[in-house]
PDB file of N, CA and C in Angstrom:
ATOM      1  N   UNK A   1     149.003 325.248 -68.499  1.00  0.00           N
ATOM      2  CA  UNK A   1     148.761 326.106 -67.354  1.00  0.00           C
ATOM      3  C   UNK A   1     147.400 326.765 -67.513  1.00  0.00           C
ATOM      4  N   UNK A   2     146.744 327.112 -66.735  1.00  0.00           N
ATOM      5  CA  UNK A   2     145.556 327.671 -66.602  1.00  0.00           C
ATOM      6  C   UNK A   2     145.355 328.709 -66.032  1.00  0.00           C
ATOM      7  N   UNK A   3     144.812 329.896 -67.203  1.00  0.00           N
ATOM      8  CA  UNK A   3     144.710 330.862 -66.524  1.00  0.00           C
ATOM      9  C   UNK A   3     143.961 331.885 -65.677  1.00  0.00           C
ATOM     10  N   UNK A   4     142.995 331.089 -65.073  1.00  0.00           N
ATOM     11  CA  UNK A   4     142.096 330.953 -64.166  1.00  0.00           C
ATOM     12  C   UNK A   4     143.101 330.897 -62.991  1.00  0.00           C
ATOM     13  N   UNK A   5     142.523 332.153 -61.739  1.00  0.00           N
ATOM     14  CA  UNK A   5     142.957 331.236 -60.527  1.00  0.00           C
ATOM     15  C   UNK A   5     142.434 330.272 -60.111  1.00  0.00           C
ATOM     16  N   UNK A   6     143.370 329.976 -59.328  1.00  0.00           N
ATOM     17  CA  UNK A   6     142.932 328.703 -58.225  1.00  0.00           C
ATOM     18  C   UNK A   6     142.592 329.373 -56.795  1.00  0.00           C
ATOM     19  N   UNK A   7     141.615 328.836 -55.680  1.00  0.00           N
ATOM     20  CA  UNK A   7     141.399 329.371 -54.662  1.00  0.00           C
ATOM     21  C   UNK A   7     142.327 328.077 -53.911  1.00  0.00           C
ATOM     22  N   UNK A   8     142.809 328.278 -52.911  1.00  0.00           N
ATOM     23  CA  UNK A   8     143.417 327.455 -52.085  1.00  0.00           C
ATOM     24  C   UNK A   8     143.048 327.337 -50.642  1.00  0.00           C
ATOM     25  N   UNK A   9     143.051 325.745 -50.240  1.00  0.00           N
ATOM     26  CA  UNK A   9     143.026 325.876 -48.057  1.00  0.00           C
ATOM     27  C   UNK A   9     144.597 326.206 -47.985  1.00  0.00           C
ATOM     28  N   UNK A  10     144.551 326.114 -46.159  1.00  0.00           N
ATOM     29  CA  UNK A  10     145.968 325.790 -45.933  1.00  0.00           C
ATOM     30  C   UNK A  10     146.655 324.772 -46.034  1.00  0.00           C
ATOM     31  N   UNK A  11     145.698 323.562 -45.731  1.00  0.00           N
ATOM     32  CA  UNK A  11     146.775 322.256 -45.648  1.00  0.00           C
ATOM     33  C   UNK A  11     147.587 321.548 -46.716  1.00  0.00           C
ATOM     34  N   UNK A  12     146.802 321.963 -48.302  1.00  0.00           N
ATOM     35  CA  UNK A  12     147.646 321.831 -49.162  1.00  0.00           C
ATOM     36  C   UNK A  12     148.836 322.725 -49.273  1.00  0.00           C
ATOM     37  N   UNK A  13     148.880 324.048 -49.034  1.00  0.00           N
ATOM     38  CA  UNK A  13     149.866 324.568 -49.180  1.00  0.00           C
ATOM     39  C   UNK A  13     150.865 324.380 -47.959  1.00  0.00           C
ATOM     40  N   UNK A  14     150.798 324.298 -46.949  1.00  0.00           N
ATOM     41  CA  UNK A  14     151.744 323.841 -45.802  1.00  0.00           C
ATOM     42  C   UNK A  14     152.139 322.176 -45.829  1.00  0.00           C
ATOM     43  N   UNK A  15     151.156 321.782 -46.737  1.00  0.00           N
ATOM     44  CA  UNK A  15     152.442 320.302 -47.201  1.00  0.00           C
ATOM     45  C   UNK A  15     153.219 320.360 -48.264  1.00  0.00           C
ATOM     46  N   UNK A  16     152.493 320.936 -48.944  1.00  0.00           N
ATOM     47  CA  UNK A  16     153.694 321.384 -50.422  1.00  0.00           C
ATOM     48  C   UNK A  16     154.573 322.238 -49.784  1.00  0.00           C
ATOM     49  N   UNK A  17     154.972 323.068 -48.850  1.00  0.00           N
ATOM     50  CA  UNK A  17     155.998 323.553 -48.685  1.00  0.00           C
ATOM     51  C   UNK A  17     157.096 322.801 -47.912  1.00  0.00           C
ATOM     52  N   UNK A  18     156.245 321.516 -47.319  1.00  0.00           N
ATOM     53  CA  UNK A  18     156.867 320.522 -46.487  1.00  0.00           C
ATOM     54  C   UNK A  18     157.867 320.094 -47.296  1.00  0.00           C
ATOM     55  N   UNK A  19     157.617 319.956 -48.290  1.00  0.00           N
ATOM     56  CA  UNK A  19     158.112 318.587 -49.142  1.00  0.00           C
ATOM     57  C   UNK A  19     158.480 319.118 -50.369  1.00  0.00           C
ATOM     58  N   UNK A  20     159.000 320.729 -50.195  1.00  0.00           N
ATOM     59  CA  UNK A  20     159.557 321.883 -51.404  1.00  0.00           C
ATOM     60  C   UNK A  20     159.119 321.802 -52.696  1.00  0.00           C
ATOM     61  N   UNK A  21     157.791 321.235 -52.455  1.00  0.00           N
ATOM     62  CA  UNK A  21     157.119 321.501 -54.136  1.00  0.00           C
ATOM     63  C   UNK A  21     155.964 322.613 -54.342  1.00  0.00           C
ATOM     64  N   UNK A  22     156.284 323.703 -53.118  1.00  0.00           N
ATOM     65  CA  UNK A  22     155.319 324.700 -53.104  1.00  0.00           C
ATOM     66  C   UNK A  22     154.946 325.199 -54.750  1.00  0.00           C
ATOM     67  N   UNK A  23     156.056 325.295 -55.194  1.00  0.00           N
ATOM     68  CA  UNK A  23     156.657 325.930 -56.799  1.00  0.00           C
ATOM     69  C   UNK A  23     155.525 324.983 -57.528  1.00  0.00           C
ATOM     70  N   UNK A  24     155.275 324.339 -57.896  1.00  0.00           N
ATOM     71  CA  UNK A  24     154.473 323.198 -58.521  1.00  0.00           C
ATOM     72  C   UNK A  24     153.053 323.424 -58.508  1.00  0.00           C
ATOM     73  N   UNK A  25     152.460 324.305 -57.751  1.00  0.00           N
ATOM     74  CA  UNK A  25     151.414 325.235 -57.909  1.00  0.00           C
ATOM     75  C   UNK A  25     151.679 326.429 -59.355  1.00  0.00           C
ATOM     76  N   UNK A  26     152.507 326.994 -59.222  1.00  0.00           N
ATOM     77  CA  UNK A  26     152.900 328.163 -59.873  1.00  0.00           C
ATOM     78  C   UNK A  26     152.948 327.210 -61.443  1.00  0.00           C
ATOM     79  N   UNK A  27     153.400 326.287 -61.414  1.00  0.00           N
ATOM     80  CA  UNK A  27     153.675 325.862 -63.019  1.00  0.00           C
ATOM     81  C   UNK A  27     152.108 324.973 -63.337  1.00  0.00           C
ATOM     82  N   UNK A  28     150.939 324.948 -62.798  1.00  0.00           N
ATOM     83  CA  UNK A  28     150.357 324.889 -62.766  1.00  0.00           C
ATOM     84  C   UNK A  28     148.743 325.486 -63.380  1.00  0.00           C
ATOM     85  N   UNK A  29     149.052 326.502 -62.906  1.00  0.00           N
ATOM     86  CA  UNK A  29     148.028 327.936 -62.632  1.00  0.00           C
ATOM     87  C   UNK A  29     148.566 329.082 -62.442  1.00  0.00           C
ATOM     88  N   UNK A  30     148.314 329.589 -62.889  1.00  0.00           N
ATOM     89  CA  UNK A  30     148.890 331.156 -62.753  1.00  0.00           C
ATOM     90  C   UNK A  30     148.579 331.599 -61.700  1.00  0.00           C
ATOM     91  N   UNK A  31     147.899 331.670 -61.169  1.00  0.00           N
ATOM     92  CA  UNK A  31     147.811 332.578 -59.908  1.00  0.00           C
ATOM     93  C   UNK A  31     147.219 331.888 -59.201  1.00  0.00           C
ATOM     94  N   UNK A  32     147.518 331.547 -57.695  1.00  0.00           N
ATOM     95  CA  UNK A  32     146.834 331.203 -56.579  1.00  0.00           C
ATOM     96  C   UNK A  32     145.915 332.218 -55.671  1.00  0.00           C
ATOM     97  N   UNK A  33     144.548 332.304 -55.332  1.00  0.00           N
ATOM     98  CA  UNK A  33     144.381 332.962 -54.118  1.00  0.00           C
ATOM     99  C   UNK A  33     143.847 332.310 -53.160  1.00  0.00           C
ATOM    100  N   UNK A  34     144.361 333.102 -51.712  1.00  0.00           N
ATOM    101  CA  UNK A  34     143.634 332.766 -50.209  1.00  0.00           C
ATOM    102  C   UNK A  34     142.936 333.933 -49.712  1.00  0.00           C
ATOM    103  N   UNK A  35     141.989 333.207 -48.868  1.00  0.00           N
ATOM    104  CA  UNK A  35     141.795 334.148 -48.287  1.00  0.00           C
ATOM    105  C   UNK A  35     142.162 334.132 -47.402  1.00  0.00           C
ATOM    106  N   UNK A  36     141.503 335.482 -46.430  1.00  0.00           N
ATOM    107  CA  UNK A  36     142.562 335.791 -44.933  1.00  0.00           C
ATOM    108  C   UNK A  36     143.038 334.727 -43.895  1.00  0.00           C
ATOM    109  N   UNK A  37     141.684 333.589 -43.786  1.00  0.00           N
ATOM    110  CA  UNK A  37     141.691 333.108 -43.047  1.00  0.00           C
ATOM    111  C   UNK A  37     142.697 331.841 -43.222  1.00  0.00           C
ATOM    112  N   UNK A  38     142.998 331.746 -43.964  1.00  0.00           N
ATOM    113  CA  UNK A  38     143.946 330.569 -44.632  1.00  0.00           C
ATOM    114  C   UNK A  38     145.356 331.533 -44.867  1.00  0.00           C
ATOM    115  N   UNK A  39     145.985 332.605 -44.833  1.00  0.00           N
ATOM    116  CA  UNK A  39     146.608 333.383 -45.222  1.00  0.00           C
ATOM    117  C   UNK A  39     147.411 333.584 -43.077  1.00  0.00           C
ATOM    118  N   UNK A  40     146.257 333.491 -42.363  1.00  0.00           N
ATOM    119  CA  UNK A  40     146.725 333.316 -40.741  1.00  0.00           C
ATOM    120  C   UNK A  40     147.079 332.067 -40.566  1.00  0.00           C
ATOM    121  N   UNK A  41     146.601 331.023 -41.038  1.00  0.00           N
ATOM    122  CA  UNK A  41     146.639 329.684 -40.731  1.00  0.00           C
ATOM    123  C   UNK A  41     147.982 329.473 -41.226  1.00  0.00           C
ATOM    124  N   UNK A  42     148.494 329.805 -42.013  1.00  0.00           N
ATOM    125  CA  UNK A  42     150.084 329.258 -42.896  1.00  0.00           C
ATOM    126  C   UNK A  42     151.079 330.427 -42.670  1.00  0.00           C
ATOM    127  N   UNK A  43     150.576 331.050 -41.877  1.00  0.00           N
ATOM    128  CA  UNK A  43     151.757 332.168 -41.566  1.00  0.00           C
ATOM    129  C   UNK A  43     153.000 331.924 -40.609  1.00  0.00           C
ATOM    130  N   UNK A  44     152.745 330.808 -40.129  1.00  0.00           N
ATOM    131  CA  UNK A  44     154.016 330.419 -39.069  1.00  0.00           C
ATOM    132  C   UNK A  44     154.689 329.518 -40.139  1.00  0.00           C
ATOM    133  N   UNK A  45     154.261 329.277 -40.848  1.00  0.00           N
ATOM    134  CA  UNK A  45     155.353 327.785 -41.786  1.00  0.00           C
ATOM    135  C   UNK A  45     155.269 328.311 -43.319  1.00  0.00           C
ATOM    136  N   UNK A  46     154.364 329.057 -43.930  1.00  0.00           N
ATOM    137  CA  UNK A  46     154.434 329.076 -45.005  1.00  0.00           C
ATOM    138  C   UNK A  46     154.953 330.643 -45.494  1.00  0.00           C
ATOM    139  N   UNK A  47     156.137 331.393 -46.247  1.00  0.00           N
ATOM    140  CA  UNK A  47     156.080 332.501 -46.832  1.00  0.00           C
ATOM    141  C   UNK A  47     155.562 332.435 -47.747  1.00  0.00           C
ATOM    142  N   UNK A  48     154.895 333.215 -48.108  1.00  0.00           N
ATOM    143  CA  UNK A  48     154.269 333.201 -49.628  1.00  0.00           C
ATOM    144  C   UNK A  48     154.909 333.675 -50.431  1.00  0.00           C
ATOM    145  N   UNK A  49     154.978 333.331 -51.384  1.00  0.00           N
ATOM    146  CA  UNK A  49     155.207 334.100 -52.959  1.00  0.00           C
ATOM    147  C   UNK A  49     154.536 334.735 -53.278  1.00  0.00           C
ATOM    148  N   UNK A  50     155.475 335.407 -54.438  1.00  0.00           N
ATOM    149  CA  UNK A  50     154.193 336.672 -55.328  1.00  0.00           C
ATOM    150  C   UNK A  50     153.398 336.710 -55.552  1.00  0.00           C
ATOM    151  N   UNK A  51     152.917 334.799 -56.007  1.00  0.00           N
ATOM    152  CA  UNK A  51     152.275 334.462 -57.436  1.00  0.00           C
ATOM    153  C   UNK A  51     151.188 333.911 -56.186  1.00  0.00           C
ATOM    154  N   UNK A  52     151.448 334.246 -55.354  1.00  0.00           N
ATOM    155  CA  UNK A  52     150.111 333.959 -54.094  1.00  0.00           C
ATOM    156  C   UNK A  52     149.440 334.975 -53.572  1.00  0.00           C
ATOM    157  N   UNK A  53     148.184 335.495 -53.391  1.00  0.00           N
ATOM    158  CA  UNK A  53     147.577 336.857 -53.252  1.00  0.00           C
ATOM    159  C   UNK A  53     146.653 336.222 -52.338  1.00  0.00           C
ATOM    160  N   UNK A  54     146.637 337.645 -51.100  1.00  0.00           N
ATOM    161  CA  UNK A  54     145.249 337.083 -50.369  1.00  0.00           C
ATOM    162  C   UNK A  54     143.878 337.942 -51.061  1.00  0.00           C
ATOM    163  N   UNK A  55     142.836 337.624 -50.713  1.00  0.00           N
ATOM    164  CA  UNK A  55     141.424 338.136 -51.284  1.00  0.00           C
ATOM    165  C   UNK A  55     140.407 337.704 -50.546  1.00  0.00           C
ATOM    166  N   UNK A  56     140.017 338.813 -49.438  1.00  0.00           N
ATOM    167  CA  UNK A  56     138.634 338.184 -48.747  1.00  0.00           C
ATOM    168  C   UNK A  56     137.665 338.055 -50.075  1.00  0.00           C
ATOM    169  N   UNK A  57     136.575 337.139 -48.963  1.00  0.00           N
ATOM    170  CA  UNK A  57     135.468 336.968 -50.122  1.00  0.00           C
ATOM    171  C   UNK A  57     134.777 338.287 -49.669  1.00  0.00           C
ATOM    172  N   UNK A  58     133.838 338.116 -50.487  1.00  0.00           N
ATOM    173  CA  UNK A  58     132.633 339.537 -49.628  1.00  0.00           C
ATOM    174  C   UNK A  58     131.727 339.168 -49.063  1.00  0.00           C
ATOM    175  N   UNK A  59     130.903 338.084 -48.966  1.00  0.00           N
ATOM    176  CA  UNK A  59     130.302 337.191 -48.200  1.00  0.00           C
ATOM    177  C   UNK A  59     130.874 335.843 -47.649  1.00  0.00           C
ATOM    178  N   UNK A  60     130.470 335.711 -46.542  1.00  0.00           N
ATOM    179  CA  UNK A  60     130.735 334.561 -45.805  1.00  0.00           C
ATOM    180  C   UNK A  60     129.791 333.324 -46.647  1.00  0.00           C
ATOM    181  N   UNK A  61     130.006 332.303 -46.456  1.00  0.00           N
ATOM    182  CA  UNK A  61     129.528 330.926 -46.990  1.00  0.00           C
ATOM    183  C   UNK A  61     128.018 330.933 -46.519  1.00  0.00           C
ATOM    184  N   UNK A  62     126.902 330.975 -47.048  1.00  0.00           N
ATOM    185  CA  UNK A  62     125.468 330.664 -46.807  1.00  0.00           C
ATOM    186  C   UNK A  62     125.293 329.838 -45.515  1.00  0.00           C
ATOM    187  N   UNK A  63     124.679 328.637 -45.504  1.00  0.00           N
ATOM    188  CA  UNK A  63     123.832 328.121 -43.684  1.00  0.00           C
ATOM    189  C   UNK A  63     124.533 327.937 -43.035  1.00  0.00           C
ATOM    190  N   UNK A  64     124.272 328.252 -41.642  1.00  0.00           N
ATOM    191  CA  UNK A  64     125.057 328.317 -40.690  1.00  0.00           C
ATOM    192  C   UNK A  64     125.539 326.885 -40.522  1.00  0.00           C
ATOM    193  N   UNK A  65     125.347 325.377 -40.693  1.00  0.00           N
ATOM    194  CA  UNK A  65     125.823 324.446 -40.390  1.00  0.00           C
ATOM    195  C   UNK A  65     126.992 324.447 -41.498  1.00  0.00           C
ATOM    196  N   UNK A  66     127.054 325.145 -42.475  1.00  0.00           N
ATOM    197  CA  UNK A  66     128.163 324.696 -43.339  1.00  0.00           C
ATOM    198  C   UNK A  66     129.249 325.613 -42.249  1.00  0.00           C
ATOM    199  N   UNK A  67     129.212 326.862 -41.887  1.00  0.00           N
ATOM    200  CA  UNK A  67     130.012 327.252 -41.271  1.00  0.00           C
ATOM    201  C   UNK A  67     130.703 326.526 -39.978  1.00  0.00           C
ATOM    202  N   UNK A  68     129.704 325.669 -39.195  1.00  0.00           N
ATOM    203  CA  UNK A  68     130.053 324.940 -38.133  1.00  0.00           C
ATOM    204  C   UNK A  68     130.729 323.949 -38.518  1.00  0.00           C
ATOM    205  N   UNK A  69     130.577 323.394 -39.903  1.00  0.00           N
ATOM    206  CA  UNK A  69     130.936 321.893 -40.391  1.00  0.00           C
ATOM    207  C   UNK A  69     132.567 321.427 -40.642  1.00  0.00           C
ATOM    208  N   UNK A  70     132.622 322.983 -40.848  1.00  0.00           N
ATOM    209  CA  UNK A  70     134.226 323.480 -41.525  1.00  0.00           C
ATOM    210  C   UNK A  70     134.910 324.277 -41.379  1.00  0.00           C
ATOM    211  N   UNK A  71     135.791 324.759 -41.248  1.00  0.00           N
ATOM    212  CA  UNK A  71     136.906 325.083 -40.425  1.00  0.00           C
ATOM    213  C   UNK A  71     137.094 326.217 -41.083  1.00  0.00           C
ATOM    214  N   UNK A  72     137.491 327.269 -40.321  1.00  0.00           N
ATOM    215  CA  UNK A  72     137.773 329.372 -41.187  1.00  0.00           C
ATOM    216  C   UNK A  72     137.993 329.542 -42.575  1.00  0.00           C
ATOM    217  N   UNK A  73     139.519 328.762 -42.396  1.00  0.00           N
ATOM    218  CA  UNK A  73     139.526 328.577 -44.232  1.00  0.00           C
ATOM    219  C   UNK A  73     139.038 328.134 -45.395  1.00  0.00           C
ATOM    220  N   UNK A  74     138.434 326.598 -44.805  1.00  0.00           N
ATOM    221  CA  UNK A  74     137.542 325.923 -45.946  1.00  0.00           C
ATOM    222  C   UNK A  74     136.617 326.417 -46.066  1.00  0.00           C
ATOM    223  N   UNK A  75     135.868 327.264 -45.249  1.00  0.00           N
ATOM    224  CA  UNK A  75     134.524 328.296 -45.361  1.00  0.00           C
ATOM    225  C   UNK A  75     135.007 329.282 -46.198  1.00  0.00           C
ATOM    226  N   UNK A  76     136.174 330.003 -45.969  1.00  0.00           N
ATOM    227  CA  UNK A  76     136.578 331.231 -46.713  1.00  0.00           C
ATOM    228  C   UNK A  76     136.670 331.009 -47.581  1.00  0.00           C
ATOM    229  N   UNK A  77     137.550 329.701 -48.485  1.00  0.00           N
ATOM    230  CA  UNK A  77     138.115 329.118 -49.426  1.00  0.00           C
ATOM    231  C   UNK A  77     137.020 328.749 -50.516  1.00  0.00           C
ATOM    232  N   UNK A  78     135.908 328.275 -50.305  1.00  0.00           N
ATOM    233  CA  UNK A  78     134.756 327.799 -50.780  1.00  0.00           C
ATOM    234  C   UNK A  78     134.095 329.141 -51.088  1.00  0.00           C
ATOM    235  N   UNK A  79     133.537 329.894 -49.663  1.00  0.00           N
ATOM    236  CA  UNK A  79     133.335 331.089 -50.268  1.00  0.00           C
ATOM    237  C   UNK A  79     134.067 331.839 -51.275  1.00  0.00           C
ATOM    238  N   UNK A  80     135.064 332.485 -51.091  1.00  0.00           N
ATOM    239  CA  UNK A  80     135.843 333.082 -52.815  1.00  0.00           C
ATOM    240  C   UNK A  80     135.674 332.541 -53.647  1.00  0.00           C
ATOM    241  N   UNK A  81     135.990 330.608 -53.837  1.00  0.00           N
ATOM    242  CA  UNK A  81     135.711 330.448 -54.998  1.00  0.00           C
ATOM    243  C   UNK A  81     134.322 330.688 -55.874  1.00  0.00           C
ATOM    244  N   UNK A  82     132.964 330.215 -54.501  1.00  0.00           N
ATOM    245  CA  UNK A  82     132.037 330.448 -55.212  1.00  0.00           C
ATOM    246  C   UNK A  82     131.995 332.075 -55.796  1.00  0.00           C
ATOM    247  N   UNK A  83     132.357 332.370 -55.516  1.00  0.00           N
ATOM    248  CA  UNK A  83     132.208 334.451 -55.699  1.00  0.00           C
ATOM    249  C   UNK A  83     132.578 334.862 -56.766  1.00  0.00           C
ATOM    250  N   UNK A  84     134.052 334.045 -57.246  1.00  0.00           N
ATOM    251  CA  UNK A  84     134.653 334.947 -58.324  1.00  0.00           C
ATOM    252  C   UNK A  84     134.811 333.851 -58.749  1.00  0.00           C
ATOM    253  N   UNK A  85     133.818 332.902 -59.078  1.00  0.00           N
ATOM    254  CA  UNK A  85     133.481 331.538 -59.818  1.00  0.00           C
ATOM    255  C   UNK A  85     134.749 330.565 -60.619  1.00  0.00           C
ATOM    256  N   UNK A  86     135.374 330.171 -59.185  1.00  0.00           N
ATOM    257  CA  UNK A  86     136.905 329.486 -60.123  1.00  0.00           C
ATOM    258  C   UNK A  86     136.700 328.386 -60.235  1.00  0.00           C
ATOM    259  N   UNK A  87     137.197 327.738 -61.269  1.00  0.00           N
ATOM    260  CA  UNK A  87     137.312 326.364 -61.912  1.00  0.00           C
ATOM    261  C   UNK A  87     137.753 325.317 -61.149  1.00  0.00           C
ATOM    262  N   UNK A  88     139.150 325.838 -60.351  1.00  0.00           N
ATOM    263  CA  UNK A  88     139.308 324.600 -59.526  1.00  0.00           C
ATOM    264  C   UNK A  88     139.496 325.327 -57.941  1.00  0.00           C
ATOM    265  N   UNK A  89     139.517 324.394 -56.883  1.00  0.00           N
ATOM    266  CA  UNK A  89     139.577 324.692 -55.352  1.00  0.00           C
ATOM    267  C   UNK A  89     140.821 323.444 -55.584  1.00  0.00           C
ATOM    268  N   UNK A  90     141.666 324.313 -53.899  1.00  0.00           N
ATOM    269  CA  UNK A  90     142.446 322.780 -53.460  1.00  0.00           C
ATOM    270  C   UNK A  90     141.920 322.596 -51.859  1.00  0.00           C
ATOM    271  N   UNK A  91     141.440 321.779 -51.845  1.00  0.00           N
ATOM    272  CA  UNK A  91     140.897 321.333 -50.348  1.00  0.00           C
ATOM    273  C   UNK A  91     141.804 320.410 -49.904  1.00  0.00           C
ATOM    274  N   UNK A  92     141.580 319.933 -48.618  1.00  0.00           N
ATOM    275  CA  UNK A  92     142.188 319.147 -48.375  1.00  0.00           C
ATOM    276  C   UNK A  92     140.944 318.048 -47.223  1.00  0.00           C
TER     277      UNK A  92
END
């Protein structure tokens, strides 16, 4: 297990909950975070667990085409990780 978080999108976590291996994160990594924008996106299908925390970034993602390129969360998602410099992302 690694005890580094992980930053997460939504679409991995709204298929792992599809297919009840949300848990399989957790034995994984110790701690997952989202940010907000991925935290709205999975709120109709996904409850979160404990061991899931939201965390805006404090800056938004640098040039404006990366923002156009990609979608609230993968911007947010990318941003946090770059911020609080995590080892792994789950994109989708």
């Amino acid at each position: 297990m690694s005890s580094a978080p992980v930053i997460s999108n939504a679409s991995p976590l709204i298929a792992l909950e599809q297919i009840g291996h949300l848990d399989s994160l957790k034995d994984l990594f110790s701690a997952v975070l989202i940010p907000p924008a991925v935290a709205r996106e999975i709120a109709p299908t996904v409850r979160l667990p404990a061991w899931v925390s939201e965390r805006a970034p404090a800056q938004p993602i640098g040039p404006q085409i990366l923002r156009t390129a990609l979608g609230p969360g993968e911007s947010e998602a990318i941003s946090l990780a770059l911020e609080i410099g995590a080892q792994w992302v789950i994109l989708d």
